[in-house]
N, C-alpha and C. Protein backbone atom coordinates (compact mmCIF):
# COMPACT_ATOMS: atom_id res chain seq x y z
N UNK A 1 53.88 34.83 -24.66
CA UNK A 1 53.48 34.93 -23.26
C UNK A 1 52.24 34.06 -22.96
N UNK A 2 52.16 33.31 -21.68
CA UNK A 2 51.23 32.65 -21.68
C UNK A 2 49.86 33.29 -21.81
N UNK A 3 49.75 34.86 -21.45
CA UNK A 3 48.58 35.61 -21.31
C UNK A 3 47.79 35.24 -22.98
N UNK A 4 48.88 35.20 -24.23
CA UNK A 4 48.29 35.37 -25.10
C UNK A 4 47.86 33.37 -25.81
N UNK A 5 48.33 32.73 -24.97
CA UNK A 5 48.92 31.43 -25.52
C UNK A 5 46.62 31.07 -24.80
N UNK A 6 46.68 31.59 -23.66
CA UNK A 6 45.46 31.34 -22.76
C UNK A 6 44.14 32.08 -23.44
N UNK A 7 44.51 33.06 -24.45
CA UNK A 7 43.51 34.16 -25.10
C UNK A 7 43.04 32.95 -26.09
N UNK A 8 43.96 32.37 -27.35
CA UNK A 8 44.02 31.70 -27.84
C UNK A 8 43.45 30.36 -27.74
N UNK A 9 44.06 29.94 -26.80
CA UNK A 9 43.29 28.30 -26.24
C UNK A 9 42.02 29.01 -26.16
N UNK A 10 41.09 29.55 -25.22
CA UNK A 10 40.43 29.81 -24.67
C UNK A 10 39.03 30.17 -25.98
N UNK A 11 39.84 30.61 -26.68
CA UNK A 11 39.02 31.50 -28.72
C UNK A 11 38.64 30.27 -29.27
N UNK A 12 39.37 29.09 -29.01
CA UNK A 12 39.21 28.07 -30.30
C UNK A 12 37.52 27.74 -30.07
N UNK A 13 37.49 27.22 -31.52
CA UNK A 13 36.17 27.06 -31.64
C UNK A 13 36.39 25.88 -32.88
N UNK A 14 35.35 25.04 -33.02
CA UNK A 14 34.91 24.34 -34.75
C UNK A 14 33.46 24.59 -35.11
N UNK A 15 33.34 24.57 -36.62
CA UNK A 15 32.32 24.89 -36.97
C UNK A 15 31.18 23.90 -37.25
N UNK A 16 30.09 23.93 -36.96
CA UNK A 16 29.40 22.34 -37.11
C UNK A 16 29.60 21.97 -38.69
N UNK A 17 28.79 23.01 -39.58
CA UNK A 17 28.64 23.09 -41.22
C UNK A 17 30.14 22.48 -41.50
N UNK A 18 31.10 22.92 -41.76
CA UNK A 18 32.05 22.95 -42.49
C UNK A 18 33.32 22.05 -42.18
N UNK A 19 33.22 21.78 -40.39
CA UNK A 19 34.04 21.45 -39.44
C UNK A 19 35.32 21.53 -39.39
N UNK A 20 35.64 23.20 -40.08
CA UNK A 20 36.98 23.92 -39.63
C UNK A 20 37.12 24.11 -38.47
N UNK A 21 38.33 24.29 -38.07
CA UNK A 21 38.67 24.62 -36.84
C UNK A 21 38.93 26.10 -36.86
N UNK A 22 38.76 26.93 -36.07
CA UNK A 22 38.60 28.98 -36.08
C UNK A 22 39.14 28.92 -34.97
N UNK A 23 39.35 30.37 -34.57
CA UNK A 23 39.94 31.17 -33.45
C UNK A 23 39.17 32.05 -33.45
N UNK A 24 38.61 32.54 -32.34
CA UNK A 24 37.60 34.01 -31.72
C UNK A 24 38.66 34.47 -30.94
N UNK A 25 39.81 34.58 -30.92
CA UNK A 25 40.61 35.58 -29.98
C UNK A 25 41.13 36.43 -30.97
N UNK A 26 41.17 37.45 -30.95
CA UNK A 26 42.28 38.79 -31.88
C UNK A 26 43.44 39.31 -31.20
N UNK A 27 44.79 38.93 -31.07
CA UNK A 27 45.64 39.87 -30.50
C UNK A 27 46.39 40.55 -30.89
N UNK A 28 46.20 42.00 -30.18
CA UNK A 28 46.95 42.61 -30.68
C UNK A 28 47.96 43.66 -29.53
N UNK A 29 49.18 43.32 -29.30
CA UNK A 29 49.62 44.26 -28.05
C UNK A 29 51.31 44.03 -28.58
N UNK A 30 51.68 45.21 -28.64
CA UNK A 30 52.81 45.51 -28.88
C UNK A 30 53.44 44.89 -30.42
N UNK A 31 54.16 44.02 -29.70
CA UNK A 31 54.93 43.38 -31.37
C UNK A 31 54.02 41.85 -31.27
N UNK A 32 52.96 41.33 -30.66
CA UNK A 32 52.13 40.44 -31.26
C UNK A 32 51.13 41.22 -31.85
N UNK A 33 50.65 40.28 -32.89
CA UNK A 33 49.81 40.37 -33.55
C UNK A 33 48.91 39.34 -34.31
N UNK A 34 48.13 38.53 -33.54
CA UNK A 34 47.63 37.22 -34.01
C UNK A 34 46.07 37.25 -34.11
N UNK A 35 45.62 37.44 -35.66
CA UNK A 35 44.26 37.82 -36.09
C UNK A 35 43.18 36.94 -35.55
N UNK A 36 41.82 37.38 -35.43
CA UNK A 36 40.97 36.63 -35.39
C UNK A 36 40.68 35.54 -36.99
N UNK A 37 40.77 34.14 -36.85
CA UNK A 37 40.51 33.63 -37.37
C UNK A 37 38.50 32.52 -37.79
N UNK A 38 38.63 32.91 -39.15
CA UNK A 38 37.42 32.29 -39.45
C UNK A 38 37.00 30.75 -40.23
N UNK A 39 36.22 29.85 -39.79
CA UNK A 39 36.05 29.07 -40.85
C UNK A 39 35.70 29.06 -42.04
N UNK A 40 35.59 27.90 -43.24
CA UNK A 40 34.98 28.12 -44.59
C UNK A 40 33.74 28.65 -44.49
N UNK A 41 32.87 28.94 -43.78
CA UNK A 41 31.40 29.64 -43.60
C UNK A 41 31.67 31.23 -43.95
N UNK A 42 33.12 31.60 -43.44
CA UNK A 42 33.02 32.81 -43.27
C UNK A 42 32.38 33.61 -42.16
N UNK A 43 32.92 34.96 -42.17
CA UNK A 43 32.38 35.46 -40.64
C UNK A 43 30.99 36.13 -40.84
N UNK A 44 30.35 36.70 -42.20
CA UNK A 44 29.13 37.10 -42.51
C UNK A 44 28.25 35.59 -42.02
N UNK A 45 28.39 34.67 -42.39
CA UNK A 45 27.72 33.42 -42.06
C UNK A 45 27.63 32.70 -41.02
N UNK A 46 28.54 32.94 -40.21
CA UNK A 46 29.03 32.10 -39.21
C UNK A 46 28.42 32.65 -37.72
N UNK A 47 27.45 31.64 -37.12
CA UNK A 47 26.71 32.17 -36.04
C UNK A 47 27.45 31.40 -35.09
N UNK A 48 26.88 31.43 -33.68
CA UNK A 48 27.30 30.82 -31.94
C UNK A 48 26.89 30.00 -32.35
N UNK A 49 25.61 29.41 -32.82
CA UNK A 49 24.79 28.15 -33.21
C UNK A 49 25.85 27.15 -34.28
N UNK A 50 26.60 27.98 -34.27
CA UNK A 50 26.81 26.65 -35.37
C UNK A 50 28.56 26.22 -34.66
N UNK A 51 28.89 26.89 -33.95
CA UNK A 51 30.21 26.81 -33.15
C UNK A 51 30.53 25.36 -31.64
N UNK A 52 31.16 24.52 -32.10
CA UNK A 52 31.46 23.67 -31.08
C UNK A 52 32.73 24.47 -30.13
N UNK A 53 32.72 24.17 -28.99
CA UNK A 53 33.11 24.34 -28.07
C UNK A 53 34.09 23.59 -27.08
N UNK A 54 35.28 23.12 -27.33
CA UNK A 54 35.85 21.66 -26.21
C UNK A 54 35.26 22.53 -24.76
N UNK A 55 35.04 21.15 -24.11
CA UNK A 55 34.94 21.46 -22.75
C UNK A 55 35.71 21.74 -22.10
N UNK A 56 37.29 21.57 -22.60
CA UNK A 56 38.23 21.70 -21.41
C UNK A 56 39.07 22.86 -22.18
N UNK A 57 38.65 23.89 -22.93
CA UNK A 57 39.00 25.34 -22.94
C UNK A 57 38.47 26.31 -22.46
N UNK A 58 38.01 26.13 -21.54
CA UNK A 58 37.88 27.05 -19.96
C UNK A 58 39.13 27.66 -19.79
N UNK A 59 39.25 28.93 -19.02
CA UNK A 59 40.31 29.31 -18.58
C UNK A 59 40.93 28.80 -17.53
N UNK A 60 39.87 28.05 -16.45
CA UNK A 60 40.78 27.46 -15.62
C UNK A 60 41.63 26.25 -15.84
N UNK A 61 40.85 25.67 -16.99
CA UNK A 61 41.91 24.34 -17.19
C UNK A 61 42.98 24.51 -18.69
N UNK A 62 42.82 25.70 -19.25
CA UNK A 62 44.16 26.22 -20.08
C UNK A 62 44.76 26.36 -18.91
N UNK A 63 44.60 27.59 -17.91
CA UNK A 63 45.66 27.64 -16.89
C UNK A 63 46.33 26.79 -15.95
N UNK A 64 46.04 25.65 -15.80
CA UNK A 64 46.46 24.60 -15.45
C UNK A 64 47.30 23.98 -16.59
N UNK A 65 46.77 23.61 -17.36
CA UNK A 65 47.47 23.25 -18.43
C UNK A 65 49.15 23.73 -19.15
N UNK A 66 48.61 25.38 -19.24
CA UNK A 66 50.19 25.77 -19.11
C UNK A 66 51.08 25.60 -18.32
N UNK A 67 50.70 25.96 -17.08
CA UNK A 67 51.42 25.40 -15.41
C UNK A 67 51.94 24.49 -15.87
N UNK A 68 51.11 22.81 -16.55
CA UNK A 68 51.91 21.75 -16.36
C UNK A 68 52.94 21.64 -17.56
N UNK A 69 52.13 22.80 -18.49
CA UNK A 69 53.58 22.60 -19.90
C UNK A 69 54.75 23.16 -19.35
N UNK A 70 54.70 24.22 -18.47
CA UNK A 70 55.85 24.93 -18.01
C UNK A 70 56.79 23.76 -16.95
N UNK A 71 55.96 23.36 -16.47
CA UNK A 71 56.81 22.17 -15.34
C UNK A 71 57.85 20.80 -16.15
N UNK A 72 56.90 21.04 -17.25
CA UNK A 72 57.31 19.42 -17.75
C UNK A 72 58.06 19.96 -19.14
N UNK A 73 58.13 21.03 -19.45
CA UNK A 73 59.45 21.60 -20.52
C UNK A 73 60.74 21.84 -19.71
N UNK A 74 60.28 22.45 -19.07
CA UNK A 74 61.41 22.97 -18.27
C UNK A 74 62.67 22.35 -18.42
N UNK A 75 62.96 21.09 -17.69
CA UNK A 75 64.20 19.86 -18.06
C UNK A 75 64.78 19.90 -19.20
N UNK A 76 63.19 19.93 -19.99
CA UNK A 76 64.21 19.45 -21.41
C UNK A 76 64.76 20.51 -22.36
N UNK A 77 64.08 21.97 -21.76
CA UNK A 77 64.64 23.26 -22.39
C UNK A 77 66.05 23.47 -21.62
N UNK A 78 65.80 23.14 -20.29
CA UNK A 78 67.58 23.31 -19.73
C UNK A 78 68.71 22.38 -20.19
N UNK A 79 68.01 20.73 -20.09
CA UNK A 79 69.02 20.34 -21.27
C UNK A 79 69.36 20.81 -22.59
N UNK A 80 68.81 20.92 -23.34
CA UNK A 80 69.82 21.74 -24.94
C UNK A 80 69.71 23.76 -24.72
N UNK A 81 69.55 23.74 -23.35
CA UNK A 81 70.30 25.38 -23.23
C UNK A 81 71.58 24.62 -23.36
N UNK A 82 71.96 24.14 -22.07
CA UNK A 82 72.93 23.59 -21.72
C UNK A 82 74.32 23.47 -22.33
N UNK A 83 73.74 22.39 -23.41
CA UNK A 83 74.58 22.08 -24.35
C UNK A 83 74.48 23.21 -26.05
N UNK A 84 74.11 23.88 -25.90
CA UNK A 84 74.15 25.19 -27.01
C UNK A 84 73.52 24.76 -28.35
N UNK A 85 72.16 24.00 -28.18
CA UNK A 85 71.86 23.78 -29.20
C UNK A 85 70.07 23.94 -29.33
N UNK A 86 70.04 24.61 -28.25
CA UNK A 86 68.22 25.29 -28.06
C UNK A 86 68.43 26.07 -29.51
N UNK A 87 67.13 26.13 -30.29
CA UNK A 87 66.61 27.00 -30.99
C UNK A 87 65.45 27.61 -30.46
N UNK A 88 65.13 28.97 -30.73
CA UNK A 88 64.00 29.27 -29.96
C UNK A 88 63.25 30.11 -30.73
N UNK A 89 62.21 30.04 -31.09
CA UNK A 89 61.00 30.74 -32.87
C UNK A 89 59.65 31.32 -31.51
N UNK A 90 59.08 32.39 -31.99
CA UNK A 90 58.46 33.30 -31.43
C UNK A 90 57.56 33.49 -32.59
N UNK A 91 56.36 32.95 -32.68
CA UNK A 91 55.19 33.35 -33.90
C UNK A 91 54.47 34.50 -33.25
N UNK A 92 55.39 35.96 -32.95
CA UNK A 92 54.52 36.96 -32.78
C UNK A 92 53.04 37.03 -33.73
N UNK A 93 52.95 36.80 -34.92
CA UNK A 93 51.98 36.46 -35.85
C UNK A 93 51.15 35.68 -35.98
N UNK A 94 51.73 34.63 -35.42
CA UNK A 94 50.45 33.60 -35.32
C UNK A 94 51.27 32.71 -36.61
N UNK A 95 49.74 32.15 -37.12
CA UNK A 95 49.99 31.31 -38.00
C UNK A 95 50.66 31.84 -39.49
N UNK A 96 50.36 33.34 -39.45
CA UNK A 96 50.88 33.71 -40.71
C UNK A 96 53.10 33.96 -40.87
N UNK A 97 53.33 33.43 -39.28
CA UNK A 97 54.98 33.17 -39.54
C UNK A 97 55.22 31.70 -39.56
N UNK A 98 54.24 30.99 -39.78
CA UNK A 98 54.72 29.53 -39.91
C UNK A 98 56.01 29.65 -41.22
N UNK A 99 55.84 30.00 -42.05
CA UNK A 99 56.90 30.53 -43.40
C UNK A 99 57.90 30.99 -43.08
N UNK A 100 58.39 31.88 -41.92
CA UNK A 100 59.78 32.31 -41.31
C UNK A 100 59.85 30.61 -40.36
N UNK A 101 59.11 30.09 -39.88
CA UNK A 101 59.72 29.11 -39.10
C UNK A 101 60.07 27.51 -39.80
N UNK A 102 59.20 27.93 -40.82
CA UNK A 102 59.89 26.53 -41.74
C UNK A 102 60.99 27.35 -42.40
N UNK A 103 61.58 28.38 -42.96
CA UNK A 103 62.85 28.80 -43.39
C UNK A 103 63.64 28.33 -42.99
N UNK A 104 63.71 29.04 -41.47
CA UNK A 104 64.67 28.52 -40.17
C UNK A 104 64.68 27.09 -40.11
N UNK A 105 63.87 26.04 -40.09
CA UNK A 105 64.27 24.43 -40.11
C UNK A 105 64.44 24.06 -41.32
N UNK A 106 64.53 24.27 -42.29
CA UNK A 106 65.15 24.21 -43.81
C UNK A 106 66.91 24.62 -43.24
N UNK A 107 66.87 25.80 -43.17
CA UNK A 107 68.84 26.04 -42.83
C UNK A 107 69.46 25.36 -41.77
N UNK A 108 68.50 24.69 -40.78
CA UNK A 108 69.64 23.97 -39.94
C UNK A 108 69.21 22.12 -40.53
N UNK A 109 68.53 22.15 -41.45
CA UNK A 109 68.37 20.47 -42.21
C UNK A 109 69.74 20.75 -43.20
């Protein structure tokens, strides 16, 4: 859902020290479940001070942003509805189902 796609954008963060990329959003509602993520600093270590910020993960310009992903998928999700060959993967989990979604593109390779 975009609610959680906007929690997400909105969490990212990098770390100056280490310059991982983290997540400050935690979700958790119903059958998602996508953890707060930390850099190599760790979360005992890891202050605001040391956290970069993009400028354009504001909520107003994620929300724009989805708007325009939704406008400009659209076509090309109705073309392969169309023709019966949409696949469609749901990382209720986050990053920890990347492993169910490379399964799934392993069996149709």
């Amino acid at each position: 859902p975009d609610s959680i796609c906007l929690a997400k954008i909105v969490g990212r963060r990098e770390c100056r020290r280490c310059g991982d990329g983290f997540n400050l959003a935690h979700v958790e509602d119903g059958v998602w479940y996508q953890r707060r993520t930390w850099c190599s600093c760790g979360e005992s270590r890891a202050t605001e001070e040391d956290w970069i910020r993009r400028e354009d993960d504001t909520m107003e310009i994620a929300q724009r942003r989805i708007k325009d992903f939704h406008k400009e998928t659209a076509p090309v999700v109705s073309y392969f509805e169309r023709r019966g060959v949409l696949k469609r993967f749901v990382p209720y989990r986050g990053m920890e189902d990347m492993d169910v979604l490379e399964a799934l593109i392993s069996e149709l390779l």
